[in-house]
Protein backbone atom coordinates (compact mmCIF):
# COMPACT_ATOMS: atom_id res chain seq x y z
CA UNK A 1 20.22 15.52 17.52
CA UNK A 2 17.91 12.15 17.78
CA UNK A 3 14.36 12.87 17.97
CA UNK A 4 12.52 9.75 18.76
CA UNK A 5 8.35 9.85 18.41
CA UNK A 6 6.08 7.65 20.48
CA UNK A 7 2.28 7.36 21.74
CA UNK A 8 0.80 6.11 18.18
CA UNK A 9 -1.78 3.15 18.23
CA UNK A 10 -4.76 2.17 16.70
CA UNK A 11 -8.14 3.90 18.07
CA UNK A 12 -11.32 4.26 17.24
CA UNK A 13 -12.95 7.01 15.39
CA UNK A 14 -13.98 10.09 18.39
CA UNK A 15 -11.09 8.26 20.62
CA UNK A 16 -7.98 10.32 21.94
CA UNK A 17 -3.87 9.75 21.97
CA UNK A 18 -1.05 11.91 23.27
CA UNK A 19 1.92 11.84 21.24
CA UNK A 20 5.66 12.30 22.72
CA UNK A 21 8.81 13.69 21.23
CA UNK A 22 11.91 12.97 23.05
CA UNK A 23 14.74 14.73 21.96
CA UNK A 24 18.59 13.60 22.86
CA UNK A 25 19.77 17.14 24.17
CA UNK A 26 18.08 20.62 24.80
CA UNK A 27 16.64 21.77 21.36
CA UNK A 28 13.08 22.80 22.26
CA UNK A 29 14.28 26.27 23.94
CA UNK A 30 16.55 27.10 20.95
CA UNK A 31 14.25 25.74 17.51
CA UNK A 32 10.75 25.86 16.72
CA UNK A 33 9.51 22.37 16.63
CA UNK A 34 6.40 21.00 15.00
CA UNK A 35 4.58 17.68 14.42
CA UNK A 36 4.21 16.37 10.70
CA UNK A 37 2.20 13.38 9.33
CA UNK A 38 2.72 11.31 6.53
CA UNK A 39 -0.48 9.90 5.40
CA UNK A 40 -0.28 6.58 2.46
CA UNK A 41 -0.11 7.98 -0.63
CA UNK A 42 0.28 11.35 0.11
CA UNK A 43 2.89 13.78 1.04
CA UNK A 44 4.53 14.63 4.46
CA UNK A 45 2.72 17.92 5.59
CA UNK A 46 2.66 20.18 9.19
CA UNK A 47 0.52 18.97 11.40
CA UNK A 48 1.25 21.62 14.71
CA UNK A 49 3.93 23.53 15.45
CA UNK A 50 5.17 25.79 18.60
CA UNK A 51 7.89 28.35 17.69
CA UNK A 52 10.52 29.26 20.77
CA UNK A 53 8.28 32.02 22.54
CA UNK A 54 5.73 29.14 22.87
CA UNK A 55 3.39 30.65 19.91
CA UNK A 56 1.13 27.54 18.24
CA UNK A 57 0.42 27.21 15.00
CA UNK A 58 -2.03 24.45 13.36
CA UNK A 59 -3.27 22.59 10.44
CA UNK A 60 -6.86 23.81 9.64
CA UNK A 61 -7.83 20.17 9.24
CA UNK A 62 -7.02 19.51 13.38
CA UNK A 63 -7.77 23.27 14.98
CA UNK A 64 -10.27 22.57 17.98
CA UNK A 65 -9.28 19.26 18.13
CA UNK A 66 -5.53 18.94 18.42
CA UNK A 67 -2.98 20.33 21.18
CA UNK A 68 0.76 20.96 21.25
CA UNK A 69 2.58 21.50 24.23
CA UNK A 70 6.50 21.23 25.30
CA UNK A 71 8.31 20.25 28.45
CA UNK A 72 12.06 22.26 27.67
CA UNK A 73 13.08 20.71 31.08
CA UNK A 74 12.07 17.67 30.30
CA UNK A 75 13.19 17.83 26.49
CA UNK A 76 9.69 16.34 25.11
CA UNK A 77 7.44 17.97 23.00
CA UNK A 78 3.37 16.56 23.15
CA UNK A 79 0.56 16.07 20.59
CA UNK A 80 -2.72 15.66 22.72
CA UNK A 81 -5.20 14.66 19.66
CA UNK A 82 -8.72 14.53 20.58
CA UNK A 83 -11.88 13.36 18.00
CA UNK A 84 -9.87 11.59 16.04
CA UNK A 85 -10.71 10.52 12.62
CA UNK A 86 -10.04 7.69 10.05
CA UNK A 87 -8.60 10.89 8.25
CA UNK A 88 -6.20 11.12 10.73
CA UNK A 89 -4.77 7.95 10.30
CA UNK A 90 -0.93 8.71 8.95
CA UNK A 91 2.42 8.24 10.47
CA UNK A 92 3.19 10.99 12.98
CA UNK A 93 6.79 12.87 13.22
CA UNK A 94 8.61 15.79 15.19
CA UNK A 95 11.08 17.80 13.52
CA UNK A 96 12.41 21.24 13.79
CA UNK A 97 10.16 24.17 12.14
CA UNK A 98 11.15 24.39 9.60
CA UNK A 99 12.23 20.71 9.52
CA UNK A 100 15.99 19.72 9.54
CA UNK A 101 16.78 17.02 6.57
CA UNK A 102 16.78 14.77 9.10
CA UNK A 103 13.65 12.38 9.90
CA UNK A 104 13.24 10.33 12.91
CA UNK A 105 11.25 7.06 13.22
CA UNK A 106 7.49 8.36 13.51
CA UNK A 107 4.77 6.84 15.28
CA UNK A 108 2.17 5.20 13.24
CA UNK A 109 -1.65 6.71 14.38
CA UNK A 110 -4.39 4.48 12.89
CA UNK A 111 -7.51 5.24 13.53
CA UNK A 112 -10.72 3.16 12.91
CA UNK A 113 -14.08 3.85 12.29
C-alpha cells in the first residue's frame, strides 16, 4: 500500500495548513492511521492518530490546535494544523498506527517566525 503525503509549505508563525494522505487502496476503514513528524535532529514521533471507530488521539504539544479527520470513501486522511509554530517545523508523514516499516515521502512543514 502507497501512502503519498501532501499540503506542506512554508508559513508563518500563527498561520494554518491542511495536510492530505492519499492512500493507493481502502486502508483507512481496516487500520488505525496516524500522522508522524520528523523534526532535524530529532527522532520520528506521533503527531495524531484516528483508530478505525474514528477515536483521536494527539500529541500534547498540538492538542487545541491540531485536527485529524478521514475521508474512507475518498481514501485520504487530513491534518488541519492551526497556530502553527517554528516548533512545528518538521517533515510530516502518514502511516498505519502503529506504523508499518514502510515510510512514504512526507511533506516538509516549515514554519517561520
Amino acid at each position: 500500500v502507497q501512502l503519498q503525503a501532501s499540503g506542506g509549505g512554508l508559513v508563518q508563525a500563527g498561520g494554518s495548513l491542511r495536510l492530505s494522505c492519499a492512500a493507493l487502496g481502502s486502508i483507512f476503514s481496516s487500520n488505525g492511521m496516524a500522522w508522524y513528524r520528523q523534526a532535524p535532529g530529532k527522532q520520528r514521533e506521533l503527531v495524531a492518530g484516528i483508530g478505525r471507530g474514528g477515536t483521536t488521539r494527539y500529541a500534547d504539544y498540538v492538542k487545541g490546535r491540531f485536527t485529524i479527520s478521514g475521508d474512507n470513501a475518498k481514501n485520504t486522511m487530513y491534518l488541519q494544523m492551526n497556530s502553527l509554530k517554528p516548533e512545528d517545523t518538521a517533515v510530516y508523514y502518514c502511516n498505519a498506527m502503529p506504523p508499518w516499516s514502510a515510510w512514504g515521502q512526507g511533506t516538509l512543514v516549515t514554519v517561520s517566525s
